[in-house]
N, C-alpha and C. Protein backbone atom coordinates (compact mmCIF):
# COMPACT_ATOMS: atom_id res chain seq x y z
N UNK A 1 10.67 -13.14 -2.98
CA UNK A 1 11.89 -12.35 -2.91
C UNK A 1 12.95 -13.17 -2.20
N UNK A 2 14.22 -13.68 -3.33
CA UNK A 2 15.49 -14.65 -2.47
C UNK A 2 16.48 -13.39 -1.76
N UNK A 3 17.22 -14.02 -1.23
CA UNK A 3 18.09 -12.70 -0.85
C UNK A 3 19.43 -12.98 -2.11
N UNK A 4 19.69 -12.37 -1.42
CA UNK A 4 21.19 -11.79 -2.68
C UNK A 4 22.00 -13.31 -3.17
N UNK A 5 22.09 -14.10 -2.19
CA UNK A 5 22.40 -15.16 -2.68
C UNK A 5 21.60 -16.06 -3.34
N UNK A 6 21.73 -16.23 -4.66
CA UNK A 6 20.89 -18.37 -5.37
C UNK A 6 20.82 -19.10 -4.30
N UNK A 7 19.38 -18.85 -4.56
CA UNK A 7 18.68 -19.93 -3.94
C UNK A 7 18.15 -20.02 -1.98
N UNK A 8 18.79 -19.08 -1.85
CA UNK A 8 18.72 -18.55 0.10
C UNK A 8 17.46 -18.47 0.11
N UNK A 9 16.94 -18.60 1.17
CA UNK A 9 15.77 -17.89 1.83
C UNK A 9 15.80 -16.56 2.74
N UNK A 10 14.85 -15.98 1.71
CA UNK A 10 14.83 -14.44 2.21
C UNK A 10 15.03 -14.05 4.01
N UNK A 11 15.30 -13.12 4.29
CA UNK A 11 15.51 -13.13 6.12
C UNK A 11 14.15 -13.39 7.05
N UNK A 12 13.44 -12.97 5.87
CA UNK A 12 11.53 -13.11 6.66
C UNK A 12 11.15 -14.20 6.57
N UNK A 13 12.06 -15.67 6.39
CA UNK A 13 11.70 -16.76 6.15
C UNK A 13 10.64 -17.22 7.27
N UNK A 14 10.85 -17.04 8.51
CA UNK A 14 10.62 -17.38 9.68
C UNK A 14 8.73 -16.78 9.62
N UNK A 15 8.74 -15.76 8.97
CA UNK A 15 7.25 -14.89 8.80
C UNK A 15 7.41 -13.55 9.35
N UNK A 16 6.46 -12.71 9.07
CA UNK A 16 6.59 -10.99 9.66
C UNK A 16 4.94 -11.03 10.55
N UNK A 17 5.28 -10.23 11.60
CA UNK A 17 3.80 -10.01 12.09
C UNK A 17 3.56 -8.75 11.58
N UNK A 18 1.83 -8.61 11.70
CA UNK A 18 1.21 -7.27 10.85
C UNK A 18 0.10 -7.57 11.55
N UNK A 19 -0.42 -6.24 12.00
CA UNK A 19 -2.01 -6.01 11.92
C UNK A 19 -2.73 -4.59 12.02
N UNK A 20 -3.08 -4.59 10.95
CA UNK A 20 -3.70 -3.17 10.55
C UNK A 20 -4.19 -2.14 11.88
N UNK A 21 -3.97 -1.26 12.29
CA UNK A 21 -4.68 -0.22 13.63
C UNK A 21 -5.28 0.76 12.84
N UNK A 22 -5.52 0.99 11.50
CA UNK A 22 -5.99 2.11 10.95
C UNK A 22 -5.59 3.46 11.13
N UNK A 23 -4.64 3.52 11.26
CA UNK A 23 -4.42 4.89 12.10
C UNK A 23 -3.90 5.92 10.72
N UNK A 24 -3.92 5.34 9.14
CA UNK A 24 -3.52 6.29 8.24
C UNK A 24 -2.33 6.86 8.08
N UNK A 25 -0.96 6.38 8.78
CA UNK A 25 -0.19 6.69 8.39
C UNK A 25 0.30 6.20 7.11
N UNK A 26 0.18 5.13 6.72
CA UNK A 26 0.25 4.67 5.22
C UNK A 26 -0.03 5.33 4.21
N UNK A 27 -1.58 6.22 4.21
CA UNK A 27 -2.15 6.94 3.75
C UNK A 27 -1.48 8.53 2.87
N UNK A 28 -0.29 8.53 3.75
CA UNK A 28 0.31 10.11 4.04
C UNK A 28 1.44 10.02 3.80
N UNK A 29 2.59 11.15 3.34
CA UNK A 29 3.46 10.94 3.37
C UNK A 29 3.84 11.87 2.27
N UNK A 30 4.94 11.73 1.54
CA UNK A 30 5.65 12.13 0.66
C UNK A 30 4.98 11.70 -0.65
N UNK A 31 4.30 12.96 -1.70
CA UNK A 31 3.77 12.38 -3.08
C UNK A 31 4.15 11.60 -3.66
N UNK A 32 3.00 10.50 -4.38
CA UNK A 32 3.82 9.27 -5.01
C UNK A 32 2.51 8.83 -5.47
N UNK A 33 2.30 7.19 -6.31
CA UNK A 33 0.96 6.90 -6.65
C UNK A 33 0.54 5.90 -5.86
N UNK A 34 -0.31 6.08 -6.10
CA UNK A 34 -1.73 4.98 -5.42
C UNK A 34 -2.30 4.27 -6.65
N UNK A 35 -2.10 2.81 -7.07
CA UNK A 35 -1.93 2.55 -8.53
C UNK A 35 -3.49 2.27 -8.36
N UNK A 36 -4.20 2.18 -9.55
CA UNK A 36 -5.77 1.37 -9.56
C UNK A 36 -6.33 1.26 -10.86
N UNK A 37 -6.43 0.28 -10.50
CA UNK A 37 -6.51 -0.39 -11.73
C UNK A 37 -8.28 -0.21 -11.82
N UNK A 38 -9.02 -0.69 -13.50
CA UNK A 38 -10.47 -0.12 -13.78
C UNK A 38 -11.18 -0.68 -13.07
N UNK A 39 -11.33 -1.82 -12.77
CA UNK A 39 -12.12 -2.78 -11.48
C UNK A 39 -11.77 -1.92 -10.27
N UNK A 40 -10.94 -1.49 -9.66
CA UNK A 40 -10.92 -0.67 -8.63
C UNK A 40 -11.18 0.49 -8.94
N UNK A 41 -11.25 1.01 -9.63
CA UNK A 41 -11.93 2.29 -9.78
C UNK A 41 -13.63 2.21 -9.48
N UNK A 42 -13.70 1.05 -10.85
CA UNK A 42 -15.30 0.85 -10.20
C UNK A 42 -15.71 0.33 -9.06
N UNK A 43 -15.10 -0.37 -8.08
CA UNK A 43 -15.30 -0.63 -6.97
C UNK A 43 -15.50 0.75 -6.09
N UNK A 44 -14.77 1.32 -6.12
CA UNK A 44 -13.96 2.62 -5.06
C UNK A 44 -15.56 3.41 -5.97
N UNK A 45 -15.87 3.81 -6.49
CA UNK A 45 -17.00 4.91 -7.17
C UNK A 45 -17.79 4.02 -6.25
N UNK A 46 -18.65 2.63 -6.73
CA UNK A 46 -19.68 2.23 -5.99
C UNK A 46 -19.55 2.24 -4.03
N UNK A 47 -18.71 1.98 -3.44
CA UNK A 47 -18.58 2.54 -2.23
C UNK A 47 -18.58 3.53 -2.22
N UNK A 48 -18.47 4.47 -2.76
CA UNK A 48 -18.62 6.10 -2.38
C UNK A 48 -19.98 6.40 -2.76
N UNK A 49 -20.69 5.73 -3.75
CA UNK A 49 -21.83 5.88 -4.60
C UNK A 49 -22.38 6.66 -5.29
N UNK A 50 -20.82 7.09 -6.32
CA UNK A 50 -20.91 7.80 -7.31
C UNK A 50 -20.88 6.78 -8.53
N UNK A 51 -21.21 7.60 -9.72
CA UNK A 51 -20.89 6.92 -10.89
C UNK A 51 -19.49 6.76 -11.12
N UNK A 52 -19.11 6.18 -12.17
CA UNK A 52 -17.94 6.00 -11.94
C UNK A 52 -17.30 7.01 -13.19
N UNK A 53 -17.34 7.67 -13.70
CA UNK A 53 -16.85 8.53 -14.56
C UNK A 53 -16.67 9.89 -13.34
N UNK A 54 -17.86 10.09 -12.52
CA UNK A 54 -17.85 10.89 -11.41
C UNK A 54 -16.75 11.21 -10.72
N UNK A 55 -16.38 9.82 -10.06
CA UNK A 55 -15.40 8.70 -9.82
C UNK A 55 -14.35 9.16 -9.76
N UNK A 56 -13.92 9.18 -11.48
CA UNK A 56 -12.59 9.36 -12.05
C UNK A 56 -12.55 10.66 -12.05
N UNK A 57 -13.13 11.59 -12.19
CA UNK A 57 -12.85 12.93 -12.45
C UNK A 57 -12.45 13.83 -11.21
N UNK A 58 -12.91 13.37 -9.92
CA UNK A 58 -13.11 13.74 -8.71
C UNK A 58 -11.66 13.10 -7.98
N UNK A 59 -11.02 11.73 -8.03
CA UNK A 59 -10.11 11.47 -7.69
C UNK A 59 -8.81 10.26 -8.32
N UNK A 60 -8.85 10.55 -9.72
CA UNK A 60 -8.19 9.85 -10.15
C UNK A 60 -7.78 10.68 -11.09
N UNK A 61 -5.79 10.08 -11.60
CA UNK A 61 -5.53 10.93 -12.01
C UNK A 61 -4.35 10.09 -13.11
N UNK A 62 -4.50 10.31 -14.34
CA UNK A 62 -3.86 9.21 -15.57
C UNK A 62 -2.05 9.70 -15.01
N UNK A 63 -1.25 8.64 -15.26
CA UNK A 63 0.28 8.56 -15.65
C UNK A 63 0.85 7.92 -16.28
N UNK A 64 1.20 8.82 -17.88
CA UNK A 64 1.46 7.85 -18.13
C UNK A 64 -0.06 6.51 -18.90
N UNK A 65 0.54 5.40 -18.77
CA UNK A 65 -0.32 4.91 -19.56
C UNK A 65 -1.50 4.26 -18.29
N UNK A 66 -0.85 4.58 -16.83
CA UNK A 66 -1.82 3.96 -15.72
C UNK A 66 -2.69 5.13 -15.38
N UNK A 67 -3.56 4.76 -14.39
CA UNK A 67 -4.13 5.80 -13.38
C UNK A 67 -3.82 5.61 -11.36
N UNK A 68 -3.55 6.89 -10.86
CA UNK A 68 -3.33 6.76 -9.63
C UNK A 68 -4.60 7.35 -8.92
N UNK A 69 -4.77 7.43 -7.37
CA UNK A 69 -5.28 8.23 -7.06
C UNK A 69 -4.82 9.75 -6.64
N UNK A 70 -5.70 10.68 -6.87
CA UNK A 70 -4.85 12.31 -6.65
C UNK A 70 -4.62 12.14 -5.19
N UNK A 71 -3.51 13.19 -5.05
CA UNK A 71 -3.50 13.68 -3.22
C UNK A 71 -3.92 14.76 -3.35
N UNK A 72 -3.91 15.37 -1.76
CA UNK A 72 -4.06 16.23 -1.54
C UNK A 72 -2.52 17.35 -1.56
N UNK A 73 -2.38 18.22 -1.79
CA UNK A 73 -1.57 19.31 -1.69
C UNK A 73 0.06 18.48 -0.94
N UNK A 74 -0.98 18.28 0.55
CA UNK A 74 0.71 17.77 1.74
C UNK A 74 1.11 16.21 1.29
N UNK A 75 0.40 15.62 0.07
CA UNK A 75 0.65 14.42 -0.29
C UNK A 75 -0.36 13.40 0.36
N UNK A 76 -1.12 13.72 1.18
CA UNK A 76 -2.13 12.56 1.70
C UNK A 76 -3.04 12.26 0.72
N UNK A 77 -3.05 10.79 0.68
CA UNK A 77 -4.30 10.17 -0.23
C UNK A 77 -5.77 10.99 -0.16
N UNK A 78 -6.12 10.90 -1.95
CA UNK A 78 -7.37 11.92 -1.32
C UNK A 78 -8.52 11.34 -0.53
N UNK A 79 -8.52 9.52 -0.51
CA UNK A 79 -9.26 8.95 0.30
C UNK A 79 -9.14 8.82 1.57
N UNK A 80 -8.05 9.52 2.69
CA UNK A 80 -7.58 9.60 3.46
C UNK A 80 -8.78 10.89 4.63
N UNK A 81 -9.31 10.81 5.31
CA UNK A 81 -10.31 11.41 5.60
C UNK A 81 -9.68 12.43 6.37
N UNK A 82 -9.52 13.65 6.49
CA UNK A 82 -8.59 14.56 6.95
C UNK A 82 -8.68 15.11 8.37
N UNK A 83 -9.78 14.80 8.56
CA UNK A 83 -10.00 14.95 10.30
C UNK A 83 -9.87 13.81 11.20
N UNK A 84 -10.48 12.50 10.53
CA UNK A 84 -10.57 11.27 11.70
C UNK A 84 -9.19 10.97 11.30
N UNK A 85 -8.35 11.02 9.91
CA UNK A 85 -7.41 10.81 9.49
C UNK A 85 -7.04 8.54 9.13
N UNK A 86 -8.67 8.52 8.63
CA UNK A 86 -8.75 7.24 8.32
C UNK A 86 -9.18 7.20 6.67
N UNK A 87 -9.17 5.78 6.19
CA UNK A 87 -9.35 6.04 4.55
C UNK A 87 -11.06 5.63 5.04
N UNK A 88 -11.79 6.46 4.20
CA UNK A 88 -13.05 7.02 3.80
C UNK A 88 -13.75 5.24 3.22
N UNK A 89 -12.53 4.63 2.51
CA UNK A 89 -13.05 3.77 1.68
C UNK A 89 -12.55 2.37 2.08
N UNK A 90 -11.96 2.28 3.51
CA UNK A 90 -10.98 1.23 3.96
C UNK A 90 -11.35 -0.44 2.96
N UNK A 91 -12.65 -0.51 3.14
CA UNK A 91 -13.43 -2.01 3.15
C UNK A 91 -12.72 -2.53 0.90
N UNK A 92 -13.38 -1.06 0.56
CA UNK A 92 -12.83 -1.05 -0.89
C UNK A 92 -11.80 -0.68 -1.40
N UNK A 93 -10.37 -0.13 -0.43
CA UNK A 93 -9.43 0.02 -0.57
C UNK A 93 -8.53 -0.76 -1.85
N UNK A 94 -7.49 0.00 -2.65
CA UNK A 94 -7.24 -0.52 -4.11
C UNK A 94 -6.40 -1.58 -3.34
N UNK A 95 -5.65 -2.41 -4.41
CA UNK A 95 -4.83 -3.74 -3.92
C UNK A 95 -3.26 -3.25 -3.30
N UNK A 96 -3.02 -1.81 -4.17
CA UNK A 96 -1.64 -1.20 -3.12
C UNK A 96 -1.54 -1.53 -2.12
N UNK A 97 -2.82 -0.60 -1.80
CA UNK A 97 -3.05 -0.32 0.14
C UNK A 97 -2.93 -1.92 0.97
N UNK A 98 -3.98 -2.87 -0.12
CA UNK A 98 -4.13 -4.06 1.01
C UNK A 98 -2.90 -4.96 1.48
N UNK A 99 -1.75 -4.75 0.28
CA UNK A 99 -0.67 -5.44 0.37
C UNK A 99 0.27 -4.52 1.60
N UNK A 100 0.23 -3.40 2.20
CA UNK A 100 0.97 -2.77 2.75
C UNK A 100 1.13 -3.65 4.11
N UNK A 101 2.20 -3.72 4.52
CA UNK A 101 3.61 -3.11 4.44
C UNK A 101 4.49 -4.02 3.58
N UNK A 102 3.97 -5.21 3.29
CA UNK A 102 4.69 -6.00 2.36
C UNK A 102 5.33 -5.91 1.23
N UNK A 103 5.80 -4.48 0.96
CA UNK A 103 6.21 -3.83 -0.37
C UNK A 103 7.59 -4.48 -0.47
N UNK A 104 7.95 -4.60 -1.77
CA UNK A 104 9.32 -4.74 -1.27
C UNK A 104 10.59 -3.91 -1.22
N UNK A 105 10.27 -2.78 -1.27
CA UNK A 105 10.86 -2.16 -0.31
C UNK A 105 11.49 -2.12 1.12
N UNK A 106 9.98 -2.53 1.63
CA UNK A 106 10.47 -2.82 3.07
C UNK A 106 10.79 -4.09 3.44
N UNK A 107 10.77 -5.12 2.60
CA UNK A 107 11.33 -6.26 3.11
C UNK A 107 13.07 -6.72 2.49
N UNK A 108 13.33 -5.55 2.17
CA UNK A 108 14.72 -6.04 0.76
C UNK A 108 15.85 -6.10 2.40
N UNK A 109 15.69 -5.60 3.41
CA UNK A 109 16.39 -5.81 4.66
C UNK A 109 15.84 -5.69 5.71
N UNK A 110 16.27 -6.36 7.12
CA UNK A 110 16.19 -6.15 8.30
C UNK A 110 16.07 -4.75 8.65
N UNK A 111 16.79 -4.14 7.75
CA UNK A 111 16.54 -2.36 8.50
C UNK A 111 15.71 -1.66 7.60
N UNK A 112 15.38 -1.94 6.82
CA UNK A 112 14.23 -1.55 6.16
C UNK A 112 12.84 -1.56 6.70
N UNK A 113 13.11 -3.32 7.33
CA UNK A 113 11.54 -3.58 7.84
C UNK A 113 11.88 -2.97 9.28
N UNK A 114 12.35 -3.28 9.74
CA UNK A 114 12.29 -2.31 11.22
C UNK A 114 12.29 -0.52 11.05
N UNK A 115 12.19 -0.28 9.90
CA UNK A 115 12.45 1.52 9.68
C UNK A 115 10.52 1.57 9.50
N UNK A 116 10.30 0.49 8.66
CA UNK A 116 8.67 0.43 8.52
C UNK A 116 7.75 0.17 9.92
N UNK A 117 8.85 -0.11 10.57
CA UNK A 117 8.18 -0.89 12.03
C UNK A 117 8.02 0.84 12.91
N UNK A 118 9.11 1.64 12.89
CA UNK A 118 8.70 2.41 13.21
C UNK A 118 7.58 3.43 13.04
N UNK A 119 7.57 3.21 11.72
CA UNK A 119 6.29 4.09 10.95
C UNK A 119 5.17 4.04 11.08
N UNK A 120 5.45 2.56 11.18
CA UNK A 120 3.80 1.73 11.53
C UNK A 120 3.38 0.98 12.33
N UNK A 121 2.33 1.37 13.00
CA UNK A 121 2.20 1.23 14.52
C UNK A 121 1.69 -0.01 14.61
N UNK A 122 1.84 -0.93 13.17
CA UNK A 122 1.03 -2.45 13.16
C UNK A 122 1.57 -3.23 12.33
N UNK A 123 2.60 -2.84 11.95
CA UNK A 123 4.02 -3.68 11.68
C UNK A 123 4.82 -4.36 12.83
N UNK A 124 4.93 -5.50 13.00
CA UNK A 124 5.75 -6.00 14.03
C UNK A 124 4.91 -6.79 14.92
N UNK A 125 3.59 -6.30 14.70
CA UNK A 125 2.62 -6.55 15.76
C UNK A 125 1.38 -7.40 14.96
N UNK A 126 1.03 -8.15 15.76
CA UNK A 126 -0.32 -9.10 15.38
C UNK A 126 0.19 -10.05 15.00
N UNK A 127 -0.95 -10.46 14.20
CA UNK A 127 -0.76 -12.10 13.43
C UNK A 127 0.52 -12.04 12.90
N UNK A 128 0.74 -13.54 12.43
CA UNK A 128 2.02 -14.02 11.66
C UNK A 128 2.12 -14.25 10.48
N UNK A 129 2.50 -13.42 9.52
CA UNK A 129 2.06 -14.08 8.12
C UNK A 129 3.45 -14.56 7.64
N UNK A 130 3.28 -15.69 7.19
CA UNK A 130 3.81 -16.71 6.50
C UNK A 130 4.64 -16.16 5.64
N UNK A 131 6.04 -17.14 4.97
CA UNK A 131 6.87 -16.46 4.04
C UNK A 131 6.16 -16.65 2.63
N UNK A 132 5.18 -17.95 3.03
CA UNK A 132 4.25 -18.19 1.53
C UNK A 132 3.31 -16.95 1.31
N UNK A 133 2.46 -16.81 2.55
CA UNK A 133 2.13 -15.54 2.41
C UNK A 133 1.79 -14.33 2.00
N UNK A 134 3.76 -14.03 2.59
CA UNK A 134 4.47 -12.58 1.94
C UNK A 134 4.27 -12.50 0.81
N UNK A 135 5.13 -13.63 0.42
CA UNK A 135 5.55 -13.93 -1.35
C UNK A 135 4.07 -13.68 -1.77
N UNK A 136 3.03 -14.20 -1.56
CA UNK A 136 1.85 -14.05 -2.95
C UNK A 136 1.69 -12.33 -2.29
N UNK A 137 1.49 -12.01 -1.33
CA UNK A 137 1.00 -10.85 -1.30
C UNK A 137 2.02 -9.52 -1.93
N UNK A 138 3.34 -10.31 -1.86
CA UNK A 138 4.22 -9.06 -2.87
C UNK A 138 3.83 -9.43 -4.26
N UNK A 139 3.91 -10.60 -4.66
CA UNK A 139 2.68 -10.80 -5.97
C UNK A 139 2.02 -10.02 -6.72
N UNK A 140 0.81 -9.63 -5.85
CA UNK A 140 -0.46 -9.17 -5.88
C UNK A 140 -0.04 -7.46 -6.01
N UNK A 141 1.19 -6.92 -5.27
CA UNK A 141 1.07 -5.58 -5.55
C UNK A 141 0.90 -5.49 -7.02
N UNK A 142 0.08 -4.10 -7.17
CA UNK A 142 0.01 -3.82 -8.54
C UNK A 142 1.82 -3.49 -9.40
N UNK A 143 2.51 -3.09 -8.69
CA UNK A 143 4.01 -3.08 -8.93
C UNK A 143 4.69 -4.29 -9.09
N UNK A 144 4.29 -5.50 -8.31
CA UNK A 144 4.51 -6.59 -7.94
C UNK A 144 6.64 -6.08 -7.76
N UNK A 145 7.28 -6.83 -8.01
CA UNK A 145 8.98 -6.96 -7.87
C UNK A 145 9.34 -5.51 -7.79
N UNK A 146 8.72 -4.91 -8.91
CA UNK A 146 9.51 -3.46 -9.32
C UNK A 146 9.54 -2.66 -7.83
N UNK A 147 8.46 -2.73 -6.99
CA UNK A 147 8.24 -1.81 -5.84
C UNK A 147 8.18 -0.40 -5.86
N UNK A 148 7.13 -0.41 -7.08
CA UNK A 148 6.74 1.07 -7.74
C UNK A 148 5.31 1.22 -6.29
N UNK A 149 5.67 2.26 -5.50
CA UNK A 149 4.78 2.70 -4.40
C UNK A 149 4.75 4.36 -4.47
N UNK A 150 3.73 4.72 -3.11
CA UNK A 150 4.27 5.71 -2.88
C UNK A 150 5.29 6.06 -2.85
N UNK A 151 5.89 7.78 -2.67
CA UNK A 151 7.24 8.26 -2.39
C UNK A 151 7.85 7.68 -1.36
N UNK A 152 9.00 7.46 -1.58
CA UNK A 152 10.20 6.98 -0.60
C UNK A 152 9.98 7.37 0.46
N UNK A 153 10.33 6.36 1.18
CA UNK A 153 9.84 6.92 2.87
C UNK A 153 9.25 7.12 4.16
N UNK A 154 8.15 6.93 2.54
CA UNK A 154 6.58 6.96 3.85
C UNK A 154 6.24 5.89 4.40
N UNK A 155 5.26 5.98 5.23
CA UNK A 155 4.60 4.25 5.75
C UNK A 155 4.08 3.54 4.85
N UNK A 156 3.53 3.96 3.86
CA UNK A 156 2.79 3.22 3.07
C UNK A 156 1.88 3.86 1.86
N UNK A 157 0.42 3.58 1.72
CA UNK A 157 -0.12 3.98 0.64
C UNK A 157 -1.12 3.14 0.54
């Protein structure tokens, strides 16, 4: 991601710190999708250690020509564990989640990423990841550029 000007280097040139605290606010928020693709589906069934048709019927839900995962009612992921308020499935978590907070959303400005910094109690904090990094890991979102995420707003997903 360049910034507005040819050829600049984005403002996160320098790197962003991140380190996960689990604490599920990512998880929650305002309805939106949780993209997953069929390899993650079958991943996410075998950590739970269902079949995977099981799987799909129990928490996945077609849009369109993709599949997301369902929420619950207040919008929390349904893998989102509602009492410890951690994901159930962290280790097999889809590639959305692993790229978070690196959406680009939150990196398109300085006040963007500091609005995420508030949200998230492990944004800002920890290791240093690289602008090479960033870049493959905004890549890797299943949205990749578009910054098709959860609903606007939230911490994450």
């Amino acid at each position: 991601m360049v910034s507005e000007k040819s050829g600049d280097l984005p403002w996160y040139a320098a790197g962003l710190s991140f380190q996960c605290t689990r604490c599920g606010r990512c998880c929650s928020g305002p309805a939106g999708h949780v993209w997953v693709s069929p390899a993650e589906i079958e991943r996410l069934a075998e950590a739970m250690g269902l079949a995977q048709e099981d799987f799909e019927r129990r928490f996945v839900r077609r849009v369109g020509l993709r599949h997301s995962l369902v929420e619950y009612p207040d919008g929390d992921c349904i893998l989102l564990d509602p009492v410890q308020r951690i994901c159930m499935l962290y280790e097999a978590r889809p590639q959305q989640c692993r790229t978070w907070p690196f959406w680009p959303q939150n990196l398109k400005t300085i006040e963007a990423w500091e609005a995420t910094c508030q949200q998230c109690p492990g944004a800002g904090k920890g290791g240093t990841y690289s602008l090479v990094q960033i870049e493959e890991i905004v890549r890797s979102h299943p949205a990749g550029e578009l910054g098709i995420s959860r609903g606007e707003g939230n911490a994450g997903g």
